[in-house]
C-alpha atoms as a PDB file:
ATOM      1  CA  UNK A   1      11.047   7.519 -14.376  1.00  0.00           C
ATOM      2  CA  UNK A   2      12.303   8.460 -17.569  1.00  0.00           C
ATOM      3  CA  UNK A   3      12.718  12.059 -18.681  1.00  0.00           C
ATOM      4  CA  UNK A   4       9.014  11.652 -20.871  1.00  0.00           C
ATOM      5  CA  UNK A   5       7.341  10.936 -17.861  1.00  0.00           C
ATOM      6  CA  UNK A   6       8.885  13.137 -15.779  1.00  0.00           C
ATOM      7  CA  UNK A   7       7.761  16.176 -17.846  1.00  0.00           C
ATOM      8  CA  UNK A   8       4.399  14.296 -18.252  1.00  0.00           C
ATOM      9  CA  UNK A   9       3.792  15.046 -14.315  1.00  0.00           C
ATOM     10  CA  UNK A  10       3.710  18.007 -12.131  1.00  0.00           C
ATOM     11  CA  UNK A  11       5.331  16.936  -8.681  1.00  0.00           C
ATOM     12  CA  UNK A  12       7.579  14.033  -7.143  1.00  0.00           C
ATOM     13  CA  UNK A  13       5.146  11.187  -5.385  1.00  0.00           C
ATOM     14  CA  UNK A  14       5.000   8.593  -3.726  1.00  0.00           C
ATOM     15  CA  UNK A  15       2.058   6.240  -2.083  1.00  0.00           C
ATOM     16  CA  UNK A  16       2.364   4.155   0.958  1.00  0.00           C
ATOM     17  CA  UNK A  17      -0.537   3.577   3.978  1.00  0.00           C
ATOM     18  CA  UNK A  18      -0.467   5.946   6.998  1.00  0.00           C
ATOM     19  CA  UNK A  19       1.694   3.903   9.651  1.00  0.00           C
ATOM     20  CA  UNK A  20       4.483   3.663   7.394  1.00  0.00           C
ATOM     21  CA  UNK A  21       7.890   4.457   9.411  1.00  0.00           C
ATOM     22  CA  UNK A  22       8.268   7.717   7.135  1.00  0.00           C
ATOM     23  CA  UNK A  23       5.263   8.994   7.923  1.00  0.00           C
ATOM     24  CA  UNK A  24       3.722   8.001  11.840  1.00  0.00           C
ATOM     25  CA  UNK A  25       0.006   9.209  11.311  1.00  0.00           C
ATOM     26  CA  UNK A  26      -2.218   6.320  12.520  1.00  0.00           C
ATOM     27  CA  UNK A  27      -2.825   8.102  15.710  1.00  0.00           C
ATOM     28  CA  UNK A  28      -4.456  10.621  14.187  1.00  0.00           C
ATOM     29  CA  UNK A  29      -8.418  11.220  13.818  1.00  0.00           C
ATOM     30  CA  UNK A  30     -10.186  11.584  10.775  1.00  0.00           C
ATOM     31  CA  UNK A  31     -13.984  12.292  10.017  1.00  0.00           C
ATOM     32  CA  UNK A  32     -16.155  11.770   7.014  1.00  0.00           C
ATOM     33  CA  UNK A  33     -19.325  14.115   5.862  1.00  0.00           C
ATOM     34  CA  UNK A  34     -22.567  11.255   5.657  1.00  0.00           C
ATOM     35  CA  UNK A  35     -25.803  11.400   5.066  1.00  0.00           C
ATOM     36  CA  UNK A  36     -26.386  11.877   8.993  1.00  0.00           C
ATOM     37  CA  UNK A  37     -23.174  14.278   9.495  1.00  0.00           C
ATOM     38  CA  UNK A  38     -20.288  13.695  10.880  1.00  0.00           C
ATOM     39  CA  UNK A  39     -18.587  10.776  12.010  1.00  0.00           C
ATOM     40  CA  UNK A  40     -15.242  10.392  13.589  1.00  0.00           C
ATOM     41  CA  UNK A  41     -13.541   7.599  12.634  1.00  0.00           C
ATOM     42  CA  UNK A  42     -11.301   5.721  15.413  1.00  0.00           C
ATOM     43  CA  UNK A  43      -7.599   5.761  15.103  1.00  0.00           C
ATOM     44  CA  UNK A  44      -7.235   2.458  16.069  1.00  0.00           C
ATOM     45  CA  UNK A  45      -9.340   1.615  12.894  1.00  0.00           C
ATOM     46  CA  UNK A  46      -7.984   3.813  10.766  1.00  0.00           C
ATOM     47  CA  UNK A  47      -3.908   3.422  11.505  1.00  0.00           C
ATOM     48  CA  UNK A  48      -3.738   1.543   7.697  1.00  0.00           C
ATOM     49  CA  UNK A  49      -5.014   4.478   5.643  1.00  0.00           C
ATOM     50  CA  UNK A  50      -3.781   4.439   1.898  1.00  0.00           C
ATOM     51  CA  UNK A  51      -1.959   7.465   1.313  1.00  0.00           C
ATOM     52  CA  UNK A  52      -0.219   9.777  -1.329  1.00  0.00           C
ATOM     53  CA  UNK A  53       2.127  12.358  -1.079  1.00  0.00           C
ATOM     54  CA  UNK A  54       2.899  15.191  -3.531  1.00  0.00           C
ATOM     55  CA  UNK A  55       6.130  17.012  -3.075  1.00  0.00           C
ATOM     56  CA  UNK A  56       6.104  20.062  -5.110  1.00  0.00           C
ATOM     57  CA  UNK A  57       9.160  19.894  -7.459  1.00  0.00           C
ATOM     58  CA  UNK A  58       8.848  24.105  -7.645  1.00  0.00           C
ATOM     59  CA  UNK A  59       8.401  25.487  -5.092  1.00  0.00           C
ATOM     60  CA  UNK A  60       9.837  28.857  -3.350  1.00  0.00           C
ATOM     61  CA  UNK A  61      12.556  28.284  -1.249  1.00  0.00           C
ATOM     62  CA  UNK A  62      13.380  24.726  -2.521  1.00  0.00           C
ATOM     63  CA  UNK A  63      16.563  23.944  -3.910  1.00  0.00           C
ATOM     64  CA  UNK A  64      19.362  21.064  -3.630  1.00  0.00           C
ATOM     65  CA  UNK A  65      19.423  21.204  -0.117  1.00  0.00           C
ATOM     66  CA  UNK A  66      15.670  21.034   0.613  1.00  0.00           C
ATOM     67  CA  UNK A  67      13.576  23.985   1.627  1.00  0.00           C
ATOM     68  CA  UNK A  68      15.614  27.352   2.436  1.00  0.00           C
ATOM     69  CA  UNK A  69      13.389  30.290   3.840  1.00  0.00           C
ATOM     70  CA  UNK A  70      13.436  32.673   1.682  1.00  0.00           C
ATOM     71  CA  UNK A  71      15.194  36.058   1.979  1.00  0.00           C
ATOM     72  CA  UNK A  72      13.490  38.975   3.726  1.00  0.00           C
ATOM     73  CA  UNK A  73      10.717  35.791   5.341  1.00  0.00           C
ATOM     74  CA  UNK A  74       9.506  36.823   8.638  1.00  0.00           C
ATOM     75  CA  UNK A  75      11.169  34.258  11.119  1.00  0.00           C
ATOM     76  CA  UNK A  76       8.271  33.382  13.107  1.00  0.00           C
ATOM     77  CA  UNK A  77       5.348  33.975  10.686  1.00  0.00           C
ATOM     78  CA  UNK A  78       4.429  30.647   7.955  1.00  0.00           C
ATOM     79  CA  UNK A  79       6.300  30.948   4.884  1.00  0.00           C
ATOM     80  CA  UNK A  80       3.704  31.380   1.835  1.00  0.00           C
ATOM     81  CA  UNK A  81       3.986  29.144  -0.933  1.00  0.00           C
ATOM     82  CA  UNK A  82       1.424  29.661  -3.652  1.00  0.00           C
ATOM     83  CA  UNK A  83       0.369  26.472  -4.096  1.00  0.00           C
ATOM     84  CA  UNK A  84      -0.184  25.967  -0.540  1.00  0.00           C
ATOM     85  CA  UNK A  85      -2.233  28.652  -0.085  1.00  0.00           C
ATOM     86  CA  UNK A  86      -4.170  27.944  -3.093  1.00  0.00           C
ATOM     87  CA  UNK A  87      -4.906  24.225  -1.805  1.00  0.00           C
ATOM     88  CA  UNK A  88      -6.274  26.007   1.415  1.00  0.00           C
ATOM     89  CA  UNK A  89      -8.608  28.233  -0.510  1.00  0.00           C
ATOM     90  CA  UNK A  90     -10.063  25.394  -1.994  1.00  0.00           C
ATOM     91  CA  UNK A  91     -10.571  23.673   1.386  1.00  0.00           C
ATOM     92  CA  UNK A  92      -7.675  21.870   1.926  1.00  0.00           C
ATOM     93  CA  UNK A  93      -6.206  22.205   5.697  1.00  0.00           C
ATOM     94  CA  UNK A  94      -2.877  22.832   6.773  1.00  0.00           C
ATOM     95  CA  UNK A  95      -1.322  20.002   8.784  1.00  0.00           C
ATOM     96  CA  UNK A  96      -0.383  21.108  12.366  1.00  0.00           C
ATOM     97  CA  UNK A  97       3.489  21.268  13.784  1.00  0.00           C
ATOM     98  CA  UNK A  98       2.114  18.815  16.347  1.00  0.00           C
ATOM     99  CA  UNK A  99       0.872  15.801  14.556  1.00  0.00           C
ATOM    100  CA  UNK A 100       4.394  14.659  13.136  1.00  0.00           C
ATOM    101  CA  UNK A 101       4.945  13.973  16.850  1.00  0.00           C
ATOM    102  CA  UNK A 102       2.711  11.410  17.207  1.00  0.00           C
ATOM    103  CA  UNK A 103       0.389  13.226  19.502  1.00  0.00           C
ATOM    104  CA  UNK A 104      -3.126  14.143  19.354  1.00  0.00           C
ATOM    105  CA  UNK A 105      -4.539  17.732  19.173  1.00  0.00           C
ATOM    106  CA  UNK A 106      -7.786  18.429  20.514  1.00  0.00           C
ATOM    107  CA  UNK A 107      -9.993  19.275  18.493  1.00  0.00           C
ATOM    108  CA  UNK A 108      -8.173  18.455  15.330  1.00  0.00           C
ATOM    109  CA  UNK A 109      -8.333  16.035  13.002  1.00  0.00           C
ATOM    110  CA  UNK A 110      -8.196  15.266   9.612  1.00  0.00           C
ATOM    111  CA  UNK A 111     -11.297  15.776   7.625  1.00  0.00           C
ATOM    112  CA  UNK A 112     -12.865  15.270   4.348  1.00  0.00           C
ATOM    113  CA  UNK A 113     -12.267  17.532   1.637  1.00  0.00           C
ATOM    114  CA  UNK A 114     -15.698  18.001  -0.290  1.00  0.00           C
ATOM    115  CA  UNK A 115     -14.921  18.516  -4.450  1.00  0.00           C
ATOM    116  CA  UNK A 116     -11.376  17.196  -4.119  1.00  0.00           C
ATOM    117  CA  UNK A 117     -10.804  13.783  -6.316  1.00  0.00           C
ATOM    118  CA  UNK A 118      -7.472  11.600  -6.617  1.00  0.00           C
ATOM    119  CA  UNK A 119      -8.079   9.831 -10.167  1.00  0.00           C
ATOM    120  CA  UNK A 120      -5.515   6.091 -10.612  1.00  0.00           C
ATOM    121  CA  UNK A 121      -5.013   6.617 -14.139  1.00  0.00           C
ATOM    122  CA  UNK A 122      -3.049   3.161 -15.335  1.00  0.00           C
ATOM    123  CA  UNK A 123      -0.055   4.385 -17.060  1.00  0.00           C
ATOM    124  CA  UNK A 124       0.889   1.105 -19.065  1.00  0.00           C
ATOM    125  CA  UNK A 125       4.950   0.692 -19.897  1.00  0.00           C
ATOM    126  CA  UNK A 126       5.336  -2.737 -21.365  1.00  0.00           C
ATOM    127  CA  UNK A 127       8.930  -2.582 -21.421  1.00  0.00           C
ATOM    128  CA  UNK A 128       9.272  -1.610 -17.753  1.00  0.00           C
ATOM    129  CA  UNK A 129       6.434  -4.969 -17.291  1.00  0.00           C
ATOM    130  CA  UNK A 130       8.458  -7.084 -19.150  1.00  0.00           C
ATOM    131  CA  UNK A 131      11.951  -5.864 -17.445  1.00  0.00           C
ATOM    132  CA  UNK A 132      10.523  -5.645 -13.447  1.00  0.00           C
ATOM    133  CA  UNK A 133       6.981  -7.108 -13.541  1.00  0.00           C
ATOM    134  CA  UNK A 134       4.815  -3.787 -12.096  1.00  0.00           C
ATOM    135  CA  UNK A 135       2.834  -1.314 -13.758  1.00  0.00           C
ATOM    136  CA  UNK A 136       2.598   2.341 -13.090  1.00  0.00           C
ATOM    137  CA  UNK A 137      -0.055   4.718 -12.695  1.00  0.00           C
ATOM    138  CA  UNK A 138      -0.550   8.499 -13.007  1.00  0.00           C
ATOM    139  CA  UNK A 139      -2.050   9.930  -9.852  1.00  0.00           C
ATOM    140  CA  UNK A 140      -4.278  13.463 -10.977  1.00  0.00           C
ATOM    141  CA  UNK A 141      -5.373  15.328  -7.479  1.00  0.00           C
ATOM    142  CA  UNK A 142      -8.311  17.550  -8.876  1.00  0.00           C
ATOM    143  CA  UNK A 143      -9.574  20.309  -7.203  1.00  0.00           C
ATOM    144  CA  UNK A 144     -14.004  21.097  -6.898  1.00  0.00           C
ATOM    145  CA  UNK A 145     -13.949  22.622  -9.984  1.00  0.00           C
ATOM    146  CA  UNK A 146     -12.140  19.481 -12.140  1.00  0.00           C
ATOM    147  CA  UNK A 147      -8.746  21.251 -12.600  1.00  0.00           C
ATOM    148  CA  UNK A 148      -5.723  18.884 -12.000  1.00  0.00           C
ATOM    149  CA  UNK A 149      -3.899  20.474  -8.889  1.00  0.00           C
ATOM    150  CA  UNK A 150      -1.407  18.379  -8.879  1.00  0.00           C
ATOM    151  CA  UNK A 151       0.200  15.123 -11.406  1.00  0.00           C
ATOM    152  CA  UNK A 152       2.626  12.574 -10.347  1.00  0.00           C
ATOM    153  CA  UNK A 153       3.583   8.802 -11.075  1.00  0.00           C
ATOM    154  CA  UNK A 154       4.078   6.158  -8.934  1.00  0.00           C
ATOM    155  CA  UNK A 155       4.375   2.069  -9.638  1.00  0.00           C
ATOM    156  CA  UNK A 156       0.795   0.315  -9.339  1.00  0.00           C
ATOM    157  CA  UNK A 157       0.284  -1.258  -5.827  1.00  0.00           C
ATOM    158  CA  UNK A 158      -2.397  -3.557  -5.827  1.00  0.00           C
ATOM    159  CA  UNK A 159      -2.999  -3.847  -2.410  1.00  0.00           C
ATOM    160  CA  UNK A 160      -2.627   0.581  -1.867  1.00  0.00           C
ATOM    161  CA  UNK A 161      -5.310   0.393  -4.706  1.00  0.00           C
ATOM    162  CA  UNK A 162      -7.777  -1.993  -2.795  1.00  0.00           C
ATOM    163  CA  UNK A 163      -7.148  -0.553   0.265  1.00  0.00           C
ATOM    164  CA  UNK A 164      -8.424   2.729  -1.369  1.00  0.00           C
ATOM    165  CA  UNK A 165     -11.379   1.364  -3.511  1.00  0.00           C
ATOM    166  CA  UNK A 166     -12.391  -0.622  -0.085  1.00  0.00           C
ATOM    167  CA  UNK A 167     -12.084   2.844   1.717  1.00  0.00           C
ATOM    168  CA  UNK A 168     -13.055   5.090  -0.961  1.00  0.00           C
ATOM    169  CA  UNK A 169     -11.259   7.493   0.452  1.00  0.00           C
ATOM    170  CA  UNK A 170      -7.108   8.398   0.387  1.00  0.00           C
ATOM    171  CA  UNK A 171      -5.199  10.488   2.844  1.00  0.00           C
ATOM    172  CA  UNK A 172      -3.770  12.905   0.279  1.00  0.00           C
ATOM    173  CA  UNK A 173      -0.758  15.366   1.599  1.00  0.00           C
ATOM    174  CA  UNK A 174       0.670  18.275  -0.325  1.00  0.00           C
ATOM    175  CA  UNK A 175       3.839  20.189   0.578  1.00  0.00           C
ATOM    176  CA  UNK A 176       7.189  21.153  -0.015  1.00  0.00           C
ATOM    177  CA  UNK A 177       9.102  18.583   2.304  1.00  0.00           C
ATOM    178  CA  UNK A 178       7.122  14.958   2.815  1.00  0.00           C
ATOM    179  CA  UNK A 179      10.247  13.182   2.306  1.00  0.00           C
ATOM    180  CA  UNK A 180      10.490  12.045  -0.915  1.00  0.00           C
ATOM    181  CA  UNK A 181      13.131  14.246  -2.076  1.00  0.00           C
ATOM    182  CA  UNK A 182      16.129  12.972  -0.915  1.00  0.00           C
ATOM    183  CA  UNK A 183      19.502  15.293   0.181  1.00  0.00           C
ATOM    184  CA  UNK A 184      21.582  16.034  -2.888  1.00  0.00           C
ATOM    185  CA  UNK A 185      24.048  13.367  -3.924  1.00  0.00           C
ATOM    186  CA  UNK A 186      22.177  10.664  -1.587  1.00  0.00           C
ATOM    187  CA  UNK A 187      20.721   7.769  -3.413  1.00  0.00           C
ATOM    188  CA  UNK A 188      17.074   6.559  -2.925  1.00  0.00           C
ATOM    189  CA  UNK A 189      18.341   3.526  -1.007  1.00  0.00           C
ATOM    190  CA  UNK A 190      20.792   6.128   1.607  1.00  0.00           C
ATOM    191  CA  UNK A 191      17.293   8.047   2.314  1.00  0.00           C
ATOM    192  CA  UNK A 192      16.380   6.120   5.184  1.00  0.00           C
ATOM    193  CA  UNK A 193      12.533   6.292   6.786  1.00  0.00           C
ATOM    194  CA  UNK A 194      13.812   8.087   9.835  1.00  0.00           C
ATOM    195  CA  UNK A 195      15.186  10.616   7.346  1.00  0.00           C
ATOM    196  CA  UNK A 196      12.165  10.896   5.329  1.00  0.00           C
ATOM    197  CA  UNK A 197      10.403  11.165   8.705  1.00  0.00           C
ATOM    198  CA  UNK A 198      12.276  13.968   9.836  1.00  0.00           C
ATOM    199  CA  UNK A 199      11.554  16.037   6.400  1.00  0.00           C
ATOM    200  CA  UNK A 200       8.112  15.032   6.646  1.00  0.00           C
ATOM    201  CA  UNK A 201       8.115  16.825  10.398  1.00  0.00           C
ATOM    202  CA  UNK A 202       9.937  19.305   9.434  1.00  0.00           C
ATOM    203  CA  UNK A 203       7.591  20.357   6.500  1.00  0.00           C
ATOM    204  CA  UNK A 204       4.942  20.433   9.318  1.00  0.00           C
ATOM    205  CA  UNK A 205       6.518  22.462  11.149  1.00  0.00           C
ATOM    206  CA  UNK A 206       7.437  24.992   8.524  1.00  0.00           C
ATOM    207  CA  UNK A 207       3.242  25.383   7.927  1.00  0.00           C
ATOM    208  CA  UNK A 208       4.327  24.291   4.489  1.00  0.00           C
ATOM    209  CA  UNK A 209       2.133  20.928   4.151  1.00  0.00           C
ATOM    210  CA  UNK A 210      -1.780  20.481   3.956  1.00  0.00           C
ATOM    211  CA  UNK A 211      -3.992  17.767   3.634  1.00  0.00           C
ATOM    212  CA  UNK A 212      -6.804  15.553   3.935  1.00  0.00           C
ATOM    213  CA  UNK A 213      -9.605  13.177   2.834  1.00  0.00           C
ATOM    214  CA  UNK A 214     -10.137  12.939  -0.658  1.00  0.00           C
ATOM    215  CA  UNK A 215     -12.388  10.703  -2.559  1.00  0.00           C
ATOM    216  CA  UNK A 216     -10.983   7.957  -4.409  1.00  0.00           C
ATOM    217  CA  UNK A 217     -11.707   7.496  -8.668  1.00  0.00           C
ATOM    218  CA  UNK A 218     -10.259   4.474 -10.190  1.00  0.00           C
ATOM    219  CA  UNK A 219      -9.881   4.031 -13.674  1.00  0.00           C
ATOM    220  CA  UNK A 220      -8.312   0.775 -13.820  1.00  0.00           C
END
């Protein structure tokens, strides 16, 4: 990304379907709202689920090393991060500890998120196309009222995108460690799945990631 674009967006992000090694969620239930309520969708039928992930690039308690708890942070109470807690007043749900561990909790799942809209906005580079041959596209997660939580750009995956039109639904997931950010001085291709795994659990386990169904807009 060059420095343009990476004052053009809001967070780090990254898309990739919901079995992927760094992320282990295709155990998990998920419902929809219909026309005749709620259905439950089987994790066996749902274990390819496109997803994206927005790591907050500020966020409190973040720095080089990943996410610090702040000073003077009760040690067993949720550390509150403002955009977290803003995400959950607009109906977004806070991922529990438990499902990075590939287990299901009863009477949890993840649900729908009525007003919330991920918009694939294409984001056209021709010199990158000529260079690498892929496009890239500016993901915009709006909250109910239209306002863009959240901004990030990721290369065009055709098959993510058809998934996700087919679906019409993504998984999206906020937070302050989904492992995208890699350890300071470590290169992309050092930051192994199992590592982005364990930041992904651990961001769980902090309280510090939410998430959830959100409909699907393409613009392409």
């Amino acid at each position: 990304m060059s420095r343009h674009q990476f004052e053009e967006v809001d967070d780090l992000g990254r898309i990739l379907f919901s079995d992927d090694p760094a992320l282990r969620i295709e155990r998990v239930p998920m419902s929809l709202e219909t026309a005749e309520g709620t259905v439950t969708l089987d994790p066996t039928q749902t274990h390819r689920m496109p997803t994206a992930l927005f790591e907050f690039r500020h966020a409190l308690g973040v720095g080089y090393f990943g996410y610090v708890v702040p000073k003077g942070a009760p040690l067993d109470g949720i550390p509150e991060e403002p955009q977290i807690e803003g995400a959950i007043l607009f109906g977004m749900r806070r991922l529990p500890p438990e499902i990075s561990d590939l287990r299901w909790i009863p009477g949890w799942e993840l649900q729908e998120i009525p007003g919330w809209e991920l918009h694939e906005i294409p984001d056209e580079q021709p010199k990158l196309e000529r260079c690498y041959g892929y496009t890239y596209s500016r993901l915009e997660l709006r909250t109910p009222d239209g306002e863009i939580y959240s901004r990030t750009w990721v290369p065009h995956e055709p098959e993510w995108a058809a998934a996700a039109l087919r679906h019409g639904y993504v998984v999206c997931l906020c937070g302050v460690e989904l492992g995208i950010r890699a350890p300071y001085a470590m290169t992309d291709a050092q930051h192994t799945p199992v590592m982005r795994y364990e930041s992904f659990r651990r961001g769980c386990a902090l309280g510090l990631t939410v998430g959830g169904f959100v409909a699907y807009v393409d613009h392409r």
